[in-house]
Protein backbone atom coordinates (compact mmCIF):
# COMPACT_ATOMS: atom_id res chain seq x y z
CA UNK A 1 153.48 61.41 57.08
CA UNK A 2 149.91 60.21 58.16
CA UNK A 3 148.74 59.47 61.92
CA UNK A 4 145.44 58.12 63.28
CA UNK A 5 142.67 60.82 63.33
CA UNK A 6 140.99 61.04 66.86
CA UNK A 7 137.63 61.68 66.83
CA UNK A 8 136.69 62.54 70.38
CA UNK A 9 133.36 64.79 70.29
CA UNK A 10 130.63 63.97 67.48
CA UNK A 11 127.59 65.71 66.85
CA UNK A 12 125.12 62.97 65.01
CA UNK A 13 121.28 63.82 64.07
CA UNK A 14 118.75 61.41 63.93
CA UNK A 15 120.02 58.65 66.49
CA UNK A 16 117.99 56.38 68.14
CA UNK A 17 117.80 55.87 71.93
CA UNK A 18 115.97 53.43 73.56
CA UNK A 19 113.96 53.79 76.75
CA UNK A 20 113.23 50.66 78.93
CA UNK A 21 111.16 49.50 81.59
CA UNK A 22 112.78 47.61 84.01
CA UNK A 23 109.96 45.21 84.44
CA UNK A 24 106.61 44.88 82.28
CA UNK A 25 103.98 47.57 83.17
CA UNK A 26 102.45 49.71 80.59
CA UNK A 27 103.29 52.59 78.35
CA UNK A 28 101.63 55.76 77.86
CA UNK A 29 103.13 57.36 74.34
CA UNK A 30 102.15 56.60 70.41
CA UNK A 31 104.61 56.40 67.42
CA UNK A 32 104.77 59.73 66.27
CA UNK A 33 104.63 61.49 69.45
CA UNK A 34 106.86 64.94 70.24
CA UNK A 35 108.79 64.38 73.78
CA UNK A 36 110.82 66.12 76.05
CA UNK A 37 113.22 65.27 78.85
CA UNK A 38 110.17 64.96 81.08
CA UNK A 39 107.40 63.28 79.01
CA UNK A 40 106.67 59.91 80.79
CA UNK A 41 106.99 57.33 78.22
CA UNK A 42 105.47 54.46 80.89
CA UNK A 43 105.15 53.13 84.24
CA UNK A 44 106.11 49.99 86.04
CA UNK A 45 105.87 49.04 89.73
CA UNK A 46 109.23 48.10 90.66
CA UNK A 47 111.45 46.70 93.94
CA UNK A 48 114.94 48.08 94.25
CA UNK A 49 116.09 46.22 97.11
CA UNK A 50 116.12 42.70 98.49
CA UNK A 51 118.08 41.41 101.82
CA UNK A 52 119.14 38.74 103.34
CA UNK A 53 118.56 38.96 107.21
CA UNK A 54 120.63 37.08 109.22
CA UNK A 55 120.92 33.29 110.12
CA UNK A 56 120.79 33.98 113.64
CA UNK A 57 118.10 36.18 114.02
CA UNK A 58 115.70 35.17 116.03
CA UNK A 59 112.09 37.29 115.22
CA UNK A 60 110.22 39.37 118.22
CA UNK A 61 106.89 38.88 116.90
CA UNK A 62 104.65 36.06 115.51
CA UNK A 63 105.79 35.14 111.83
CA UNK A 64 103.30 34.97 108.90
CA UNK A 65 104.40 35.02 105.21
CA UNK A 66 104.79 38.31 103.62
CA UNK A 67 104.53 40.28 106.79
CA UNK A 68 104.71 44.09 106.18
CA UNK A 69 106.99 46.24 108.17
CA UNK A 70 107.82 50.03 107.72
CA UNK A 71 111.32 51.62 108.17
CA UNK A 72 113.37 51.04 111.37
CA UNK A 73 110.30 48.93 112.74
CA UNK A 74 112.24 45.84 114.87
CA UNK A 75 112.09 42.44 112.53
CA UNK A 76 114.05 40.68 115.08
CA UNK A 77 117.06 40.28 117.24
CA UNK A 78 120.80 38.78 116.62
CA UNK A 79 121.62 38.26 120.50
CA UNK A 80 120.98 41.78 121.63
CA UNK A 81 121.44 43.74 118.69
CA UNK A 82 117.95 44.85 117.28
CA UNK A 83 117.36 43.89 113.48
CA UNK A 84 115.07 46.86 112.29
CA UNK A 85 113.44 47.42 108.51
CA UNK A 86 115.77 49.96 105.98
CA UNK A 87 112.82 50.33 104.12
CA UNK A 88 108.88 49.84 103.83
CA UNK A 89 108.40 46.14 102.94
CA UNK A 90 107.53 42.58 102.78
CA UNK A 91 108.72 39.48 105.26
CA UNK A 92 109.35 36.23 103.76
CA UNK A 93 110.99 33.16 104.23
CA UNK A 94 112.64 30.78 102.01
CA UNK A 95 114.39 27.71 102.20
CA UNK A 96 114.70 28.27 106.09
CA UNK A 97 116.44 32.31 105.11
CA UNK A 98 114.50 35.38 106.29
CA UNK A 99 114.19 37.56 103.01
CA UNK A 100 112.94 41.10 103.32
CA UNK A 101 111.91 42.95 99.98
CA UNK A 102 111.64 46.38 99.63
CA UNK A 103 107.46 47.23 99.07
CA UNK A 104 107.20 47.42 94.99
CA UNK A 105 106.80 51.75 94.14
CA UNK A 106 105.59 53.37 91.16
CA UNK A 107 108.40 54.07 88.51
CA UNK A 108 107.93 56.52 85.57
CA UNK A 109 110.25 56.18 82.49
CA UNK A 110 110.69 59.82 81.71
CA UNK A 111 112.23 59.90 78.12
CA UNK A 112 115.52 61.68 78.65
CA UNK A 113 115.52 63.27 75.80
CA UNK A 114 113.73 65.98 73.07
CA UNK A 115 112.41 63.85 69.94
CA UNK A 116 110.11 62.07 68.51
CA UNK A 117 108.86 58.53 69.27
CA UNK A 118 109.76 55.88 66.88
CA UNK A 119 108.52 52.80 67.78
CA UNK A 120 106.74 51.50 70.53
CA UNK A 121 106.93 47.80 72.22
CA UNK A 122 103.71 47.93 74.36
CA UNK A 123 104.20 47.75 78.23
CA UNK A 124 108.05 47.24 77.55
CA UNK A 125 109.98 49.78 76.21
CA UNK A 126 109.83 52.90 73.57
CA UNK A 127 112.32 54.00 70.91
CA UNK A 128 112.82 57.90 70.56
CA UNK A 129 114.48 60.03 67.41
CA UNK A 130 116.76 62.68 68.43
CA UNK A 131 119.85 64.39 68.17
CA UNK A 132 123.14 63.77 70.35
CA UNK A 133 126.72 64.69 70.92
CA UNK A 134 128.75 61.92 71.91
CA UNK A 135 131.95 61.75 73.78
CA UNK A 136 134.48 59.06 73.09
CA UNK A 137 136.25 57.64 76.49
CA UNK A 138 139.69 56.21 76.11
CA UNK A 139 138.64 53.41 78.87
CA UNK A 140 135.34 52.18 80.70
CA UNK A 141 133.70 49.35 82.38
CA UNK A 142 131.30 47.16 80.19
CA UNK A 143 127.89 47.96 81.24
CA UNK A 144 125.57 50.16 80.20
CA UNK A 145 123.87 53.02 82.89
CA UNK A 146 121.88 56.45 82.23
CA UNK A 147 120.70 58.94 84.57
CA UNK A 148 121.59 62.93 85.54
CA UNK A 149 124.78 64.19 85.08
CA UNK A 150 126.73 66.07 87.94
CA UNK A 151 129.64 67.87 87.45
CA UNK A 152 132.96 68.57 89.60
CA UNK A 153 135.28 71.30 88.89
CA UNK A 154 138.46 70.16 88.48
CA UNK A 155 139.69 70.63 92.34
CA UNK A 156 142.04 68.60 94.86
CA UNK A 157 140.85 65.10 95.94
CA UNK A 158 140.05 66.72 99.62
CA UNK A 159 137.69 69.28 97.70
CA UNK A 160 136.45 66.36 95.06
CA UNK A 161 135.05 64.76 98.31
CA UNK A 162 134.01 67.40 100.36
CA UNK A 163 131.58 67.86 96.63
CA UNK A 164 130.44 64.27 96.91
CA UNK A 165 129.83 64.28 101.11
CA UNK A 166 127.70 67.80 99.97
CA UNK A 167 125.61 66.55 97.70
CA UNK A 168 125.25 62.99 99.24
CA UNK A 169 121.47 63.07 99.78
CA UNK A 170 120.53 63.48 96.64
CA UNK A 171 123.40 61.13 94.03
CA UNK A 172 121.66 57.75 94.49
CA UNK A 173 121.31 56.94 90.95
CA UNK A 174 123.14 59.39 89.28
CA UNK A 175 126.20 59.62 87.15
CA UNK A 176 129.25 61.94 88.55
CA UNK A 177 131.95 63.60 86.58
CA UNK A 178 134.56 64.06 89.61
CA UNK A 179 137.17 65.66 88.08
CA UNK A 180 140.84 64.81 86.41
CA UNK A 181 141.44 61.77 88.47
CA UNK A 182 139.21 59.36 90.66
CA UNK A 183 140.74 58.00 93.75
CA UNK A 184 139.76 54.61 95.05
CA UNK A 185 138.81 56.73 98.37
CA UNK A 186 136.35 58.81 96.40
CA UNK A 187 134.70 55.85 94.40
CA UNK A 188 134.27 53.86 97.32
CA UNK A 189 132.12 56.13 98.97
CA UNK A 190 130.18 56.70 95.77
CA UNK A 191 129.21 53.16 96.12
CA UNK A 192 128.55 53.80 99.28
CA UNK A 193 125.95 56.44 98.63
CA UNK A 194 124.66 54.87 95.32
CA UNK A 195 126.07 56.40 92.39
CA UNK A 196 125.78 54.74 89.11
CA UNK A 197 128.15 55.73 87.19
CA UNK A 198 131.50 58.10 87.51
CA UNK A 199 133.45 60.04 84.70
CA UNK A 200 137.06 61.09 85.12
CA UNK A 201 140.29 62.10 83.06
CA UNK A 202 142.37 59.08 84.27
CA UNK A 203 142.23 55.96 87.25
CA UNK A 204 144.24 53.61 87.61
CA UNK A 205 143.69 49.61 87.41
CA UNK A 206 142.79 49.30 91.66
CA UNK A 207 139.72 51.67 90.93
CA UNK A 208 138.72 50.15 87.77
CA UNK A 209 138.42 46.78 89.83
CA UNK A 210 136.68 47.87 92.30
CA UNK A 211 133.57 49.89 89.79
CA UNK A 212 133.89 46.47 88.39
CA UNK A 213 133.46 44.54 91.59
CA UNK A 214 130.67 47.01 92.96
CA UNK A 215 128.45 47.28 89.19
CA UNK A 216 129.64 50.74 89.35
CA UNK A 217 130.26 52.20 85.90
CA UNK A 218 133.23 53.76 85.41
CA UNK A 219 134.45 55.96 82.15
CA UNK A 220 138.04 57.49 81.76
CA UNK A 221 138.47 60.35 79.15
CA UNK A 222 142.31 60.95 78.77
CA UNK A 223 144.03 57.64 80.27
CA UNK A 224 145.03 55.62 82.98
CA UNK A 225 147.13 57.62 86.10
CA UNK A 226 146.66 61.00 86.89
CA UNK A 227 146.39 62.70 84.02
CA UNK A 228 144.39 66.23 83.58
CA UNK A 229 141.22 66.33 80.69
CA UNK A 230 141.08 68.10 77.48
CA UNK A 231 139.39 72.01 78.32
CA UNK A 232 137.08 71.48 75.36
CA UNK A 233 135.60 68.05 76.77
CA UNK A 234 135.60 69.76 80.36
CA UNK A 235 133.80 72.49 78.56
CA UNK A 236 131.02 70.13 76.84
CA UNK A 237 130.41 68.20 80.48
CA UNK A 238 129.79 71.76 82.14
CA UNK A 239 127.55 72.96 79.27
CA UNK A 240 124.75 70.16 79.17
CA UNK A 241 121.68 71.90 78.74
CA UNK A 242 119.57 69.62 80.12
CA UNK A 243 121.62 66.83 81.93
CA UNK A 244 120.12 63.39 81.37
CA UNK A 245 122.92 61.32 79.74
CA UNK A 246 123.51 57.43 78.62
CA UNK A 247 127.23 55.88 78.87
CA UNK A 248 127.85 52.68 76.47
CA UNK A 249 130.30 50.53 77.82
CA UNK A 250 130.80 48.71 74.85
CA UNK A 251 131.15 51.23 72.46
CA UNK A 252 132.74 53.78 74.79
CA UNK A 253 130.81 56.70 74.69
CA UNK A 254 129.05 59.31 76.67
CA UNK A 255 125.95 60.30 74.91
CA UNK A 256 124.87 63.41 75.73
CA UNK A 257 120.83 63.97 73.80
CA UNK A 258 119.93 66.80 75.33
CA UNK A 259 121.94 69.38 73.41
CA UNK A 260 122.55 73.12 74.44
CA UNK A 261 121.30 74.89 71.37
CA UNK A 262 124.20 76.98 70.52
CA UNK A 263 126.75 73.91 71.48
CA UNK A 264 124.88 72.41 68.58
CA UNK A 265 125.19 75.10 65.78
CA UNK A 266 128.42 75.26 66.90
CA UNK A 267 129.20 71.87 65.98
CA UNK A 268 127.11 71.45 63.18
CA UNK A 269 129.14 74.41 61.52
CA UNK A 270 132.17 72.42 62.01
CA UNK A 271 130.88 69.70 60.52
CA UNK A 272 129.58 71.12 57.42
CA UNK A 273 133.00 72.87 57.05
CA UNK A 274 134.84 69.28 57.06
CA UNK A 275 132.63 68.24 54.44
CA UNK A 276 133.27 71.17 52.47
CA UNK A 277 136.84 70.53 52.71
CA UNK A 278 136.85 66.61 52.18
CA UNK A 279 134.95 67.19 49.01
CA UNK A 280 137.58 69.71 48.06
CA UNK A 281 140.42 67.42 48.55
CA UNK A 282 139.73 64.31 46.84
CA UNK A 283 143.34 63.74 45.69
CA UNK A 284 144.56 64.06 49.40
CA UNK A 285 145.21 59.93 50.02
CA UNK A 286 143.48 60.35 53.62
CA UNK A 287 140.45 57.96 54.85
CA UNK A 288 138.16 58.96 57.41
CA UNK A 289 140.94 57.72 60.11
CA UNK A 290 143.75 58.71 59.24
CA UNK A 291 144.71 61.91 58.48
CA UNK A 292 148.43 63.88 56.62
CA UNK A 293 150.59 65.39 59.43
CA UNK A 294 151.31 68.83 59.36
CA UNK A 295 152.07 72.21 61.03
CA UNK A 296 150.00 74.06 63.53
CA UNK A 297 147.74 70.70 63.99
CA UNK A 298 146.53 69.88 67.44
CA UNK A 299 147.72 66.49 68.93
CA UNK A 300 147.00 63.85 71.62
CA UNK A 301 149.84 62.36 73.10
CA UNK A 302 150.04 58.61 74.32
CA UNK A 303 153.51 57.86 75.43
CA UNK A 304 154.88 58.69 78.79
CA UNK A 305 155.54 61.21 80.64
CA UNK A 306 153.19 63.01 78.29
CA UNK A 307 150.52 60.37 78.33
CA UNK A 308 147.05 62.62 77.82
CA UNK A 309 148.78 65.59 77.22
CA UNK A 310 147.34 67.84 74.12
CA UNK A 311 149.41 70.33 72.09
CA UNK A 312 150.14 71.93 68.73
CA UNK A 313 152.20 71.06 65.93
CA UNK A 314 155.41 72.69 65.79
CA UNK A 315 157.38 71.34 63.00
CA UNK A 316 157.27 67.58 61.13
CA UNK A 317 159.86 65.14 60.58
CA UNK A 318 160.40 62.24 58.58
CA UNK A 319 159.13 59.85 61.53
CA UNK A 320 158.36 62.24 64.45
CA UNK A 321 156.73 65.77 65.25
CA UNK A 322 157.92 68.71 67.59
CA UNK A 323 155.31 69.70 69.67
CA UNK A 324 154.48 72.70 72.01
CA UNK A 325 152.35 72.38 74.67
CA UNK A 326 150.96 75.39 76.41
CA UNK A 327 152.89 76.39 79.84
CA UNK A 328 155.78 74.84 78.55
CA UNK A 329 158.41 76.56 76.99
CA UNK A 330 160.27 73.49 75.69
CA UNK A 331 159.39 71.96 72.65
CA UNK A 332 158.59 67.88 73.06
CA UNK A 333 159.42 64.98 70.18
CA UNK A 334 157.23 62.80 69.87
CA UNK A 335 157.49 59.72 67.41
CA UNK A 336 155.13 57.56 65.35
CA UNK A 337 152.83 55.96 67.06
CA UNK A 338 152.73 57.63 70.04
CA UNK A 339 150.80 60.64 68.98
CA UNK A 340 146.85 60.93 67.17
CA UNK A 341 145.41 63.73 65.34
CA UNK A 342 142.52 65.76 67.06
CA UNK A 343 139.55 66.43 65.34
């Protein structure tokens, strides 16, 4: 019997990752250059934030186009309720609509990553060699963020937020692994406070909607529901070495560059070894996704109530496996397709 091989952590040399600029400005690195995480690749002056003021305001002070106005200084008033500046920044009008943009600031690329520079499109963006792991997620909105990684233990929601209300000052553009499951509560007030992106085991559909209605980007690793995450994915979130990360919506994947040394050999040995034993095996009928069934194999289970669970091969049937999963003493069978190969 063959299943579908699952191929959920990849280590893969000699990637390309590209580093943009959200507007033209200018860059500041050569093809052929060494980076690191911190090496600023370019600079840009950028605004983050645009309002609308209200229709009703009427302004305290003469108007005159592009007026500047620091934070909490009074723009104007809606009946009695002051209208004051959330940031340093510019007064406009526009088709008969106060506007008030945020005062453009410096903003350095910083590569992300250790590598070498690959190619260079001046004052737009740069294009870095280096090495990655990447992390396949089972389910994830369609955009693509980067930025530092946080990471949750796995706790109960009421800890998961006291975490997030802890560390609220400082998660505006950062990406958030928040444990086995995210609550709607708990991604609602990431939006709140800014957070680009959040990684979880499972969600269900009401959360995905609302990442999708709020930009936020939002990555599942085991499936939808409550559902607990694999130990050895936990264990690659907690080890970043340094942690700068990219999530691809489209292709699904956390990409982790900035690889703890020894996580790396680690890997690589694996690798090698698989090679070793494909080349070994060549009358095995097996392609690169699927894979023969057989004892003692780990597993990844998709049908309900076991949906996310992971356990070991116990014995194999004609059309279905027993499986053993740890703290449970019962052995589970589990039929074709409902299970995948882990690799």
């Amino acid at each position: 019997m063959y299943a579908p091989i699952l191929k959920r952590i990849k280590y893969l040399d000699n990637v390309l990752v590209e580093r943009a600029l959200p507007v033209k400005g200018f860059t500041s690195v050569k093809e052929g250059d060494v980076v690191e995480p911190f090496t600023k690749l370019g600079m840009a002056k950028v605004s983050f934030s645009k309002i609308m003021l209200p229709d009703k305001m009427k302004m305290t002070r003469e108007f005159s186009n592009k007026m500047f106005l620091t934070t909490k200084k009074e723009i104007g008033r809606v009946g009695f309720k002051k209208v004051l500046a959330p940031f340093d920044g510019y007064l406009t009008k526009e088709s008969g609509v106060f506007i008030f943009q945020e005062e453009a600031r410096d903003y350095w690329l910083l590569s992300g990553v250790w590598g070498q520079v690959a190619s260079v499109v001046k004052d737009k963006s740069v294009l870095v060699k280096t090495q990655v792991i990447d992390v396949k997620m089972v389910a994830c909105t369609k955009h693509n963020v980067s930025g530092e990684l946080l990471v949750f233990p796995n706790p109960s929601d009421t800890l998961e937020m006291h975490y997030l209300e802890k560390f609220s000052k400082d998660v505006r553009g950062k990406i958030i692994y928040m444990g086995d499951f995210a609550t709607k509560r708990l991604v609602k007030r990431a939006v709140e406070l800014g957070v680009v992106g959040i990684l979880a085991g499972g969600a269900d559909k009401e959360t995905f909607d609302l990442a999708k209605q709020n930009s936020l980007f939002l990555g599942i690793f085991t499936g939808y529901g409550s559902v607990y995450i694999s130990g050895e994915i936990f264990d690659v979130l907690k080890g970043v070495f340094n942690r700068y990360v990219f999530l691809y919506g489209n292709e699904m994947i956390l990409r982790i560059p900035n690889v703890n040394p020894n996580m790396v050999s680690t890997i690589a040995t694996v690798e090698a070894d698989k090679k070793k034993m494909e080349k070994s095996n060549k009358n095995v009928k097996e392609t690169s996704n699927f894979g023969e069934v057989l004892k003692g194999q780990k597993v990844f289970i998709v049908q309900y109530p076991y949906l996310g669970w992971e356990g070991v091969i116990d014995s194999v049937n004609e059309r279905s496996i027993l499986v053993k999963f740890e703290n449970k003493n019962d052995l589970i069978e589990v039929y074709l397709p409902d299970f995948l190969l882990l690799e």
